[in-house]
PDB file of N, CA and C in Angstrom:
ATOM      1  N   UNK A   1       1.276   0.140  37.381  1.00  0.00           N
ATOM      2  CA  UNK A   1       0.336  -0.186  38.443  1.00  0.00           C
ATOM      3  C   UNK A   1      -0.959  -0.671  37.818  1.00  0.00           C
ATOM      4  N   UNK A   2      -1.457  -2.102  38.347  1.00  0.00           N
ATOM      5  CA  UNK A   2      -2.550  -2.477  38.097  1.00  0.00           C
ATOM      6  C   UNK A   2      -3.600  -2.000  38.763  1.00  0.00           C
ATOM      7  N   UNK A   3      -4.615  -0.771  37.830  1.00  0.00           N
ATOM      8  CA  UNK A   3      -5.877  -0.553  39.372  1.00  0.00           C
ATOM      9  C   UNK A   3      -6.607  -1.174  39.787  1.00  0.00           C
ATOM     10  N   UNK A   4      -6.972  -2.329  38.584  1.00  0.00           N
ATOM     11  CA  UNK A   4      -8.021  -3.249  39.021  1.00  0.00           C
ATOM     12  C   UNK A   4      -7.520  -4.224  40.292  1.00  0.00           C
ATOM     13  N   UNK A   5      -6.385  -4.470  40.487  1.00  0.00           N
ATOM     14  CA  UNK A   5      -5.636  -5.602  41.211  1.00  0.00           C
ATOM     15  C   UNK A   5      -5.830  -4.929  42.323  1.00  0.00           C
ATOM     16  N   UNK A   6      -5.662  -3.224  42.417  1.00  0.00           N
ATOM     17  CA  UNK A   6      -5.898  -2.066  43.886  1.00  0.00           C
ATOM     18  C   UNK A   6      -6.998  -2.528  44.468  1.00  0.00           C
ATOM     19  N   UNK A   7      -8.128  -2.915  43.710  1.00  0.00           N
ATOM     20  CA  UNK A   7      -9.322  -2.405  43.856  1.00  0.00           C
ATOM     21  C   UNK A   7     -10.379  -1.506  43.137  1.00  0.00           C
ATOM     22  N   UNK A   8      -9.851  -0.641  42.351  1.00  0.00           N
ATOM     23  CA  UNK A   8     -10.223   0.525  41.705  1.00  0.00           C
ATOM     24  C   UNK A   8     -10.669   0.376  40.634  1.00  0.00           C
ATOM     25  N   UNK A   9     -12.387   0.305  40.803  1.00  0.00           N
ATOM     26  CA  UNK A   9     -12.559   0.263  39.419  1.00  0.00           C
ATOM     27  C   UNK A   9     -12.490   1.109  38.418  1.00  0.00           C
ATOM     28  N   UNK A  10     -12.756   0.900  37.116  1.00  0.00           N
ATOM     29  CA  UNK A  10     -12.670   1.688  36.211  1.00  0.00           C
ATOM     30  C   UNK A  10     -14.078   1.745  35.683  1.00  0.00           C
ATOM     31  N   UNK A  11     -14.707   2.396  35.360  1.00  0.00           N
ATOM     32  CA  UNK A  11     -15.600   3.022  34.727  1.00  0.00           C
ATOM     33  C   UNK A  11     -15.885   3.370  33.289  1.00  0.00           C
ATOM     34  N   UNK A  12     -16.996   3.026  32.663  1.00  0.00           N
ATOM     35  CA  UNK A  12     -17.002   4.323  31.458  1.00  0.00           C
ATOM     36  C   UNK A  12     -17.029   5.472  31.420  1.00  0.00           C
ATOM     37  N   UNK A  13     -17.487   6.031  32.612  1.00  0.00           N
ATOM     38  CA  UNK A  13     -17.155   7.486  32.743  1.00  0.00           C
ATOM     39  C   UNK A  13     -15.467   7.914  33.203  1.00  0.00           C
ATOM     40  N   UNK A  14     -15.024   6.841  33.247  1.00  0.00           N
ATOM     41  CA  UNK A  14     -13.286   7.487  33.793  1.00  0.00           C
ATOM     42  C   UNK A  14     -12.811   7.492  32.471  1.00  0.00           C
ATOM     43  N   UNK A  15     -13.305   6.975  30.969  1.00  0.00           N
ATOM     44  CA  UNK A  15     -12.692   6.748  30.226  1.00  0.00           C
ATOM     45  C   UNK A  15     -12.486   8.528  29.326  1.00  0.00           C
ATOM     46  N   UNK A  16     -10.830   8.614  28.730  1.00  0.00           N
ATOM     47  CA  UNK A  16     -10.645   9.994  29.029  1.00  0.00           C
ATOM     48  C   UNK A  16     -10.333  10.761  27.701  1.00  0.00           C
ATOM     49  N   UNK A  17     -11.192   9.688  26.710  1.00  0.00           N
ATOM     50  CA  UNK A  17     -11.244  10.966  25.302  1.00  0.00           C
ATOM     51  C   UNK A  17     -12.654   9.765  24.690  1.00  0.00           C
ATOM     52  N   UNK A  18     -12.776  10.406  23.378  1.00  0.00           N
ATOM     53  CA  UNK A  18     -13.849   9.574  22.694  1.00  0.00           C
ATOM     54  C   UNK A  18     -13.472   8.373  21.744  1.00  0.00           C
ATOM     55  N   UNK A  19     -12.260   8.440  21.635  1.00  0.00           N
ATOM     56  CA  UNK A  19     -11.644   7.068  20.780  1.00  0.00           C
ATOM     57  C   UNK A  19     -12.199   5.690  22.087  1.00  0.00           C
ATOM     58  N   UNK A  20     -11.597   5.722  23.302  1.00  0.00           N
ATOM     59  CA  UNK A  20     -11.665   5.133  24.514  1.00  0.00           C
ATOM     60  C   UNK A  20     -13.356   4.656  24.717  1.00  0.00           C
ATOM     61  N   UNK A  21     -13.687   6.024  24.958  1.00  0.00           N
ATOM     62  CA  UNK A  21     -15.536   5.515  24.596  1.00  0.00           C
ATOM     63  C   UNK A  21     -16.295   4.719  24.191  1.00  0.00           C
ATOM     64  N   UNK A  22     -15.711   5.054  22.685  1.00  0.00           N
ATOM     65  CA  UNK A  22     -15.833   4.363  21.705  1.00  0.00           C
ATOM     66  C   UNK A  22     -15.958   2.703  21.666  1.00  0.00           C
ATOM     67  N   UNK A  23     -14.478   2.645  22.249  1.00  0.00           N
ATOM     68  CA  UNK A  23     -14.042   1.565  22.546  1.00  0.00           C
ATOM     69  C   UNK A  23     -15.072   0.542  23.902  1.00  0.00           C
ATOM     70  N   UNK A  24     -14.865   1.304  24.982  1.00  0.00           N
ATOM     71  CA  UNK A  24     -15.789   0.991  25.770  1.00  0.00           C
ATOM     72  C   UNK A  24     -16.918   0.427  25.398  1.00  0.00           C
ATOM     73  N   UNK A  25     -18.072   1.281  24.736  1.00  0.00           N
ATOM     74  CA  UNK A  25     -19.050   1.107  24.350  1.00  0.00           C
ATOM     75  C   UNK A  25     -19.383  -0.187  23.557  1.00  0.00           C
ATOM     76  N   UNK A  26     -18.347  -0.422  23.020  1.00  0.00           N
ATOM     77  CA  UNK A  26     -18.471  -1.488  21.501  1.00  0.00           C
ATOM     78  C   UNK A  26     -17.805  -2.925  21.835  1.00  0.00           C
ATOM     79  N   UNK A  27     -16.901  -2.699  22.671  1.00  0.00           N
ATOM     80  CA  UNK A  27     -15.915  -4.048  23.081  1.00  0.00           C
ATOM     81  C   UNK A  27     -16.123  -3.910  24.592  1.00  0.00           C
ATOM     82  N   UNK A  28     -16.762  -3.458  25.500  1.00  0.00           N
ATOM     83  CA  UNK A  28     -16.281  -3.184  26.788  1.00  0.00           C
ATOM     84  C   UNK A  28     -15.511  -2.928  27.540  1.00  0.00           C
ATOM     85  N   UNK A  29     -15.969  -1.939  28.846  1.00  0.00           N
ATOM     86  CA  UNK A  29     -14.909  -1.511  29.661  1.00  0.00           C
ATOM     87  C   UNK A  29     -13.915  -1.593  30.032  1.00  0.00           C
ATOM     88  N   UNK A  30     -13.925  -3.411  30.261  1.00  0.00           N
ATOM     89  CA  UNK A  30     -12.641  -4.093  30.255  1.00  0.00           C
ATOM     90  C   UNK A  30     -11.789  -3.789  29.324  1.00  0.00           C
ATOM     91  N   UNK A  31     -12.278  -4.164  28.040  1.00  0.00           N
ATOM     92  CA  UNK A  31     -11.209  -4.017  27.332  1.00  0.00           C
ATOM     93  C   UNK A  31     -10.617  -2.425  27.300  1.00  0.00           C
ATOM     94  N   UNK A  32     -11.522  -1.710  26.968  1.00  0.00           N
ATOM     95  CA  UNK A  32     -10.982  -0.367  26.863  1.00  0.00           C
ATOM     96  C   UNK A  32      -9.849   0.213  28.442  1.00  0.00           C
ATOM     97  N   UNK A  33     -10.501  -0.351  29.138  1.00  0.00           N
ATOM     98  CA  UNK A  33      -9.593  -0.562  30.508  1.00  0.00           C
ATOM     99  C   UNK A  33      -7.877  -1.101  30.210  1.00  0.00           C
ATOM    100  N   UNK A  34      -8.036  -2.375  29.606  1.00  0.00           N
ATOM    101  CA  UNK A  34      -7.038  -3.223  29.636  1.00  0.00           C
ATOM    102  C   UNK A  34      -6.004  -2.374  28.792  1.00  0.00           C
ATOM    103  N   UNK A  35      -6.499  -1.045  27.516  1.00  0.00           N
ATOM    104  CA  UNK A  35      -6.173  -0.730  26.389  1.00  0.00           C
ATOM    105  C   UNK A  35      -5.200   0.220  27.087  1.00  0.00           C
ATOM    106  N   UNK A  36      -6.189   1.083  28.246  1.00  0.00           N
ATOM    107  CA  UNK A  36      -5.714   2.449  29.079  1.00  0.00           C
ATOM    108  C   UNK A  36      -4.333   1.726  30.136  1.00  0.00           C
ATOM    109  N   UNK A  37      -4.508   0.843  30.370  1.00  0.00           N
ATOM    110  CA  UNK A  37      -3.331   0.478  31.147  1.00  0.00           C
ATOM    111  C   UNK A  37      -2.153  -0.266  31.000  1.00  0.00           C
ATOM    112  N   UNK A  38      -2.375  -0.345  29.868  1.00  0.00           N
ATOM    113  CA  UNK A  38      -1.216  -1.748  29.253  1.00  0.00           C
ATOM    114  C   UNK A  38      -0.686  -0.887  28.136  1.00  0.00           C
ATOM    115  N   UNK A  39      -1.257  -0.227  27.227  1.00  0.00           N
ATOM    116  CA  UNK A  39      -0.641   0.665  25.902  1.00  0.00           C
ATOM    117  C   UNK A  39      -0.781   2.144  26.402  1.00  0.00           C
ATOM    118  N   UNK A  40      -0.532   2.848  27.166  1.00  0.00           N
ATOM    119  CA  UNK A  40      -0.400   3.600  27.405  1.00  0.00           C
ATOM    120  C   UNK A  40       0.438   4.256  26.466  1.00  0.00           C
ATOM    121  N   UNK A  41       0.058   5.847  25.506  1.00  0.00           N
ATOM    122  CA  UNK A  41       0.755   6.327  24.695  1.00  0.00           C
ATOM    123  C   UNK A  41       1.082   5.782  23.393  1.00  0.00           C
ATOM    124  N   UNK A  42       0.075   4.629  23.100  1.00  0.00           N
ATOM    125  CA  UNK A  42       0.094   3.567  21.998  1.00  0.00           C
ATOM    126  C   UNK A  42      -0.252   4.536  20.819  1.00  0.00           C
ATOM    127  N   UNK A  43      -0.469   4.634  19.573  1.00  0.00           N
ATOM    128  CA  UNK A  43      -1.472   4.690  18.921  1.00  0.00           C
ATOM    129  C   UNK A  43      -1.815   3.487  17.943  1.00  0.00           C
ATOM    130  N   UNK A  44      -3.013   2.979  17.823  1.00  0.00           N
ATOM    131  CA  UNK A  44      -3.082   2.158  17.053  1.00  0.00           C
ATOM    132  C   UNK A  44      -4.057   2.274  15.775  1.00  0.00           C
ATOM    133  N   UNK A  45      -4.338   1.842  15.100  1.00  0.00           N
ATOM    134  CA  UNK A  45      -4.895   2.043  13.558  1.00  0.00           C
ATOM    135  C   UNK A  45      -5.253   0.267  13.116  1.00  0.00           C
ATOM    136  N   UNK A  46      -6.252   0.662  13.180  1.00  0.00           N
ATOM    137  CA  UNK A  46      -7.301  -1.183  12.398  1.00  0.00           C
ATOM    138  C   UNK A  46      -7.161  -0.807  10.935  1.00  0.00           C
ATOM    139  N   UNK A  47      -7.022  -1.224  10.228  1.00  0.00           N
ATOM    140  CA  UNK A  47      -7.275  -1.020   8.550  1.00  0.00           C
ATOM    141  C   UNK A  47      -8.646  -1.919   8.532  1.00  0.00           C
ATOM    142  N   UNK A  48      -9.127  -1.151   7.386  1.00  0.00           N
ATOM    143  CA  UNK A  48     -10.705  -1.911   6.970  1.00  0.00           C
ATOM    144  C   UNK A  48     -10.685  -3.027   6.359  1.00  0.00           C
ATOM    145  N   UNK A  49      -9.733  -3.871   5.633  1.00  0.00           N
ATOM    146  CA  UNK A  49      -9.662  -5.284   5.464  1.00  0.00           C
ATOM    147  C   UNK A  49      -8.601  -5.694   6.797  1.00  0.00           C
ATOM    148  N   UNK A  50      -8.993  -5.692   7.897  1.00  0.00           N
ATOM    149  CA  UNK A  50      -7.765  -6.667   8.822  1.00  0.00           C
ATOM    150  C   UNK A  50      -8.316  -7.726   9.094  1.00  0.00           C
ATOM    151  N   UNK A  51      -9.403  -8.137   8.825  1.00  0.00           N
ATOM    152  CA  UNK A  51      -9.853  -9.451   8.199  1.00  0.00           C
ATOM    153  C   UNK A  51      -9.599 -10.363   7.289  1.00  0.00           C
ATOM    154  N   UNK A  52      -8.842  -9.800   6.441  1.00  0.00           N
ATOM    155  CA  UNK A  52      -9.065 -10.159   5.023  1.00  0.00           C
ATOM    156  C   UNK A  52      -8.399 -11.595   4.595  1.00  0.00           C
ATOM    157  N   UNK A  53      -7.353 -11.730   5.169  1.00  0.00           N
ATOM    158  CA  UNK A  53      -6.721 -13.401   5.497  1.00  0.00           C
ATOM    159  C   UNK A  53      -7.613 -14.564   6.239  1.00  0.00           C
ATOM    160  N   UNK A  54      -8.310 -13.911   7.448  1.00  0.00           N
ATOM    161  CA  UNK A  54      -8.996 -14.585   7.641  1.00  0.00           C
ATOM    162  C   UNK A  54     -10.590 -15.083   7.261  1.00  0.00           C
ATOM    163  N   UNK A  55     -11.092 -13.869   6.603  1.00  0.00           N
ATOM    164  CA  UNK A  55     -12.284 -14.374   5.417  1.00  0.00           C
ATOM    165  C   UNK A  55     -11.897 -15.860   4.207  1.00  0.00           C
ATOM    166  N   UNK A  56     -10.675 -15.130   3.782  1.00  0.00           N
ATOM    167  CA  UNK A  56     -10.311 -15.963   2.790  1.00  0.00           C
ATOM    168  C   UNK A  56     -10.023 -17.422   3.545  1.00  0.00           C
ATOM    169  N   UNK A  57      -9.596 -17.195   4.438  1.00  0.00           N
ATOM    170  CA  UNK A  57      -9.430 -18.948   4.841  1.00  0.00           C
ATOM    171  C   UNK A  57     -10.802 -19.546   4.858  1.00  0.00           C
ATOM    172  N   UNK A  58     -11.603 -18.794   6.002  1.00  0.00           N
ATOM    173  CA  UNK A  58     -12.850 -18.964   6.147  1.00  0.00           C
ATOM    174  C   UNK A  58     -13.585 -20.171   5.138  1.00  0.00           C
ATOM    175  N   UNK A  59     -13.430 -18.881   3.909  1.00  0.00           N
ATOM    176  CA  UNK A  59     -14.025 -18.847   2.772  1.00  0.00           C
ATOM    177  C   UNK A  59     -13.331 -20.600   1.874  1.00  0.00           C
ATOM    178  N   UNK A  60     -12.158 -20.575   2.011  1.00  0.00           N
ATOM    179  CA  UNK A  60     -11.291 -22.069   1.756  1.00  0.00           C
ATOM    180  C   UNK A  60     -11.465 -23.021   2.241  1.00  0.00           C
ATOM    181  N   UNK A  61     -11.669 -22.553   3.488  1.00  0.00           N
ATOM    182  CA  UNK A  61     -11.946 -24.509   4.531  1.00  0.00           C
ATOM    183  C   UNK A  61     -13.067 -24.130   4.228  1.00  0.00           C
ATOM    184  N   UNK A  62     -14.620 -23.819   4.163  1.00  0.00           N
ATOM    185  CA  UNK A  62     -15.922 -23.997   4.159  1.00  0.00           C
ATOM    186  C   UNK A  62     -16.184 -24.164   2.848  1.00  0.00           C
ATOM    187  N   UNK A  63     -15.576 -23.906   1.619  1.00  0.00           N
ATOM    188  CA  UNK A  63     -16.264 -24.353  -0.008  1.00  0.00           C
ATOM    189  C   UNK A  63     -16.747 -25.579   0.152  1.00  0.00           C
ATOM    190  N   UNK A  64     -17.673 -26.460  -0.012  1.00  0.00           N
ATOM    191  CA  UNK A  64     -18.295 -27.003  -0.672  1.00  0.00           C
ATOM    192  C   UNK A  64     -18.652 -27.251  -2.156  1.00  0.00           C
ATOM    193  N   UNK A  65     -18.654 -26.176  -2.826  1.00  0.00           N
ATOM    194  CA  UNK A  65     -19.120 -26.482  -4.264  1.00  0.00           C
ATOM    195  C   UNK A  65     -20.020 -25.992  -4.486  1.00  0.00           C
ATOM    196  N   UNK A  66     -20.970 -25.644  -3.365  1.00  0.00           N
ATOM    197  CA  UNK A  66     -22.376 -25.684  -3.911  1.00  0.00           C
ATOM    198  C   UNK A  66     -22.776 -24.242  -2.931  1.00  0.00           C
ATOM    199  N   UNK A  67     -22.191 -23.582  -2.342  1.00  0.00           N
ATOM    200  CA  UNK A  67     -22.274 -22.420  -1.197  1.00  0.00           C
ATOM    201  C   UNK A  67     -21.523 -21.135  -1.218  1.00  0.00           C
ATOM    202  N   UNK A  68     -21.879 -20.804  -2.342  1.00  0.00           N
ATOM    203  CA  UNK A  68     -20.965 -19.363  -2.339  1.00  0.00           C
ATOM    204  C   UNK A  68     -21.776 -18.146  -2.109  1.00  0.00           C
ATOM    205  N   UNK A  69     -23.122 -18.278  -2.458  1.00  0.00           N
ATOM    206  CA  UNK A  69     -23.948 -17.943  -1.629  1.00  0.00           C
ATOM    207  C   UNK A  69     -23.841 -17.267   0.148  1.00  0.00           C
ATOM    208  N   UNK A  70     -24.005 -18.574   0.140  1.00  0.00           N
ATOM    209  CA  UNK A  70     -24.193 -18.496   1.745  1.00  0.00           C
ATOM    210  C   UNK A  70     -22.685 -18.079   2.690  1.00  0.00           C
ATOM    211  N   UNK A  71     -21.689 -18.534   1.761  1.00  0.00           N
ATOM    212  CA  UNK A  71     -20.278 -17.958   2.105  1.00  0.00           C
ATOM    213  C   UNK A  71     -19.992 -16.244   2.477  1.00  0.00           C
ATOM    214  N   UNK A  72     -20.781 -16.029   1.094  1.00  0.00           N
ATOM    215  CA  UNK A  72     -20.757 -14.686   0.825  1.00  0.00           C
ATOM    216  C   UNK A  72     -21.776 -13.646   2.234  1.00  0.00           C
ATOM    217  N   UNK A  73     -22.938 -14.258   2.344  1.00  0.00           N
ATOM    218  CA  UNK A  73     -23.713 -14.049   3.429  1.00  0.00           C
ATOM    219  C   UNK A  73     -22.902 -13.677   4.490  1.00  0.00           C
ATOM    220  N   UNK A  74     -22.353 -15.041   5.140  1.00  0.00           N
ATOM    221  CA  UNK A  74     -22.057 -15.384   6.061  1.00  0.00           C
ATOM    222  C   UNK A  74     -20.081 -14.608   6.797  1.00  0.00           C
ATOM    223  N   UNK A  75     -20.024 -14.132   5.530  1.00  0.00           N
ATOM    224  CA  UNK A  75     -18.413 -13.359   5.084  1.00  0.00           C
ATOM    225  C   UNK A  75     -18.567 -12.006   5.255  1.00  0.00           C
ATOM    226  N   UNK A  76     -19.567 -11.637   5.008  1.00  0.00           N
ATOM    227  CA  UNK A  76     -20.138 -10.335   4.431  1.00  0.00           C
ATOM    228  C   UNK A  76     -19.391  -9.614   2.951  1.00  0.00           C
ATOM    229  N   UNK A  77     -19.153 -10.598   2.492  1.00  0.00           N
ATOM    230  CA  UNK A  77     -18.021  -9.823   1.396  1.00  0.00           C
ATOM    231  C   UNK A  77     -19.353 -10.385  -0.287  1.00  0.00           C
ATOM    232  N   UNK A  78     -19.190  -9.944  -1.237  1.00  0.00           N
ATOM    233  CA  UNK A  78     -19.655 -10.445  -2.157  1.00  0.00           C
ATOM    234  C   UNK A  78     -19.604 -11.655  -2.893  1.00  0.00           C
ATOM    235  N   UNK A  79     -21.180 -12.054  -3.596  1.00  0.00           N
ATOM    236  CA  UNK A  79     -20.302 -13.526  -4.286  1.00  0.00           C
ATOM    237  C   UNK A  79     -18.905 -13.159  -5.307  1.00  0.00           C
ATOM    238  N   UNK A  80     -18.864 -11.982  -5.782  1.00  0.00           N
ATOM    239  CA  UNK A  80     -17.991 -11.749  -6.859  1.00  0.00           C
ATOM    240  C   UNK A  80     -16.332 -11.764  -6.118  1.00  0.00           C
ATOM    241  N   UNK A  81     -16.684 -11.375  -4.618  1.00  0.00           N
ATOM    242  CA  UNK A  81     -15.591 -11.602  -4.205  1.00  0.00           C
ATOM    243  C   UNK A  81     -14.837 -13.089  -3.360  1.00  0.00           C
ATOM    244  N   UNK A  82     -16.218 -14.092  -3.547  1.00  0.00           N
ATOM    245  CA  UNK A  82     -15.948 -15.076  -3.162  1.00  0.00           C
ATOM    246  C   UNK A  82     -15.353 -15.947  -4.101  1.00  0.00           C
ATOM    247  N   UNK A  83     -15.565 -15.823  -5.074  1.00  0.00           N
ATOM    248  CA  UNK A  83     -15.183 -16.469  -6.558  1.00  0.00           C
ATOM    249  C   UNK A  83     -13.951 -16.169  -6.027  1.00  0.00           C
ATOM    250  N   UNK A  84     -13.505 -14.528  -6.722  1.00  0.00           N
ATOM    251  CA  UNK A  84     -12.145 -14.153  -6.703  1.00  0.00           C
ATOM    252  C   UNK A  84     -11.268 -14.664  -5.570  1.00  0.00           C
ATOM    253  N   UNK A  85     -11.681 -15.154  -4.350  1.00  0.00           N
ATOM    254  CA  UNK A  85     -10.838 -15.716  -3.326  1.00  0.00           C
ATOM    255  C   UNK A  85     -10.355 -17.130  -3.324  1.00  0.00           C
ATOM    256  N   UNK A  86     -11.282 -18.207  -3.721  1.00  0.00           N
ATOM    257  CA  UNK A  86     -11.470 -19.097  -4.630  1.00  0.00           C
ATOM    258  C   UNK A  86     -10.370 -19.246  -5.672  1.00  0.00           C
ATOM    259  N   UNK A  87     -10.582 -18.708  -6.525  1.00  0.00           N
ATOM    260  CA  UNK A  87      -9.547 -18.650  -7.692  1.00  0.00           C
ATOM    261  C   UNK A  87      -8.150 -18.650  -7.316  1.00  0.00           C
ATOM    262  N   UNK A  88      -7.933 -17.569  -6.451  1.00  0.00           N
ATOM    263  CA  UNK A  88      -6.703 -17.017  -6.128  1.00  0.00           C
ATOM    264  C   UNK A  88      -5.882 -18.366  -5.369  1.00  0.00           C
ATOM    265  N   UNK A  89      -7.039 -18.851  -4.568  1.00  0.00           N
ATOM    266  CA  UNK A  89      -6.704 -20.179  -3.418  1.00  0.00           C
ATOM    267  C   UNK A  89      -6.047 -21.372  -4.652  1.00  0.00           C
ATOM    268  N   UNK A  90      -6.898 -21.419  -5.633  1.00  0.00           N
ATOM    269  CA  UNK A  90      -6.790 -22.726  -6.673  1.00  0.00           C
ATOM    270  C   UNK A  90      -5.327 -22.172  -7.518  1.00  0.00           C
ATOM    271  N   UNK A  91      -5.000 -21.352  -7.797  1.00  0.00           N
ATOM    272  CA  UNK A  91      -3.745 -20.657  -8.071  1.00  0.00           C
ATOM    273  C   UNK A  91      -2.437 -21.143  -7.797  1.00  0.00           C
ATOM    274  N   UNK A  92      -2.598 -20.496  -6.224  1.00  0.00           N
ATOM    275  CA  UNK A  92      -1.257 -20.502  -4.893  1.00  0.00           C
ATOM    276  C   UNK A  92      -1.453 -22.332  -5.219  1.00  0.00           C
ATOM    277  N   UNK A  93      -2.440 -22.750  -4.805  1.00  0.00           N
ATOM    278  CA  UNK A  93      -2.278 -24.516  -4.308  1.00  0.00           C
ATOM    279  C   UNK A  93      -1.405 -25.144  -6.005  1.00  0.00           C
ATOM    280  N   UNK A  94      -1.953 -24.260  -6.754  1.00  0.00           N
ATOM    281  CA  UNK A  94      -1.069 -25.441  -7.631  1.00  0.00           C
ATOM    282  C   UNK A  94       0.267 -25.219  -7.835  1.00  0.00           C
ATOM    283  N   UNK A  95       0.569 -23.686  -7.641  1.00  0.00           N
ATOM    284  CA  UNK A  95       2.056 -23.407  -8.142  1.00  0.00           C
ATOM    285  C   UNK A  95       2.889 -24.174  -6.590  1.00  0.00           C
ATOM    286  N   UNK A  96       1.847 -24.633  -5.563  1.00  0.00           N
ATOM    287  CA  UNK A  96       2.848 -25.245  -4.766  1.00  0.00           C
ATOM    288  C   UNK A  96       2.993 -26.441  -4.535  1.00  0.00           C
ATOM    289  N   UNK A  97       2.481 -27.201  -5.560  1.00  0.00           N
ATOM    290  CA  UNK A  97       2.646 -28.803  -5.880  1.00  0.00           C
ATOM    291  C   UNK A  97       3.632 -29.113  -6.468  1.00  0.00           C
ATOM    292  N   UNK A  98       4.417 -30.237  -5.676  1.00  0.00           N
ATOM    293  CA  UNK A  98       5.836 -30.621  -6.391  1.00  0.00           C
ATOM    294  C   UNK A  98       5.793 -31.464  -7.908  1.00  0.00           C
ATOM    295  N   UNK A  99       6.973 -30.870  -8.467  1.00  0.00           N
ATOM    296  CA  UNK A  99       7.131 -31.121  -9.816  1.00  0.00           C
ATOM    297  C   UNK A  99       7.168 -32.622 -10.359  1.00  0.00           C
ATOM    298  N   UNK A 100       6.455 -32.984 -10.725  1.00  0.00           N
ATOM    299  CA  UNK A 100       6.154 -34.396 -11.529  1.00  0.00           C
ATOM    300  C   UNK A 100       7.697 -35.256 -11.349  1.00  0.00           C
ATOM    301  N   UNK A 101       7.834 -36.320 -10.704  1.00  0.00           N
ATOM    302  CA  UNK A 101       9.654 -36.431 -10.328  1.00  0.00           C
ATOM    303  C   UNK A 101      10.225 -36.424  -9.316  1.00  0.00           C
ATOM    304  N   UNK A 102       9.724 -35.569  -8.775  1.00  0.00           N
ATOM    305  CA  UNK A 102      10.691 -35.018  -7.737  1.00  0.00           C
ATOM    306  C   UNK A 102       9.904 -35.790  -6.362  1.00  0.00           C
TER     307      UNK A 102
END
């Protein structure tokens, strides 16, 4: 049953532990709403890099040459770790260039 579709709103105060709250508070009601009625009995778990593919792309389509700096800023991750993403990118791209020939 959809409550919102009833009529019934939902509230931050209907929300019914502190994970939910939480949630509320930071992403909004809605969502924490959408969370309570659709995953019901879910549990879910974010890991602290679930970013981390998408920094690095980030970080790949925006090089310039001259901005690792501001990458790093703008990433929140370090220049030391912007290098290292960098590198890793220049790596993968070559081992996937076809063989001289072929």
């Amino acid at each position: 049953m959809d409550m919102q579709d009833k009529g019934i709103a939902i509230t931050i105060e209907d929300m019914p532990n502190d994970d939910l709250l939480f949630v509320a508070k930071n992403c909004g009601v809605e969502v924490a709403a959408a969370l309570m009625l659709r995953l019901q009995g879910l549990s879910i778990s974010i890991p602290r890099n679930a970013l981390r593919k998408v920094i690095a792309r980030y970080i790949c389509e925006n090089y310039n040459g001259n901005n690792i700096k501001q990458l790093a800023v703008d990433c929140r991750v370090s220049i030391r770790q912007v290098y290292a993403i960098l590198q890793k990118n220049r790596r993968l791209s070559r081992s996937r260039r076809p063989l001289p020939g072929r």
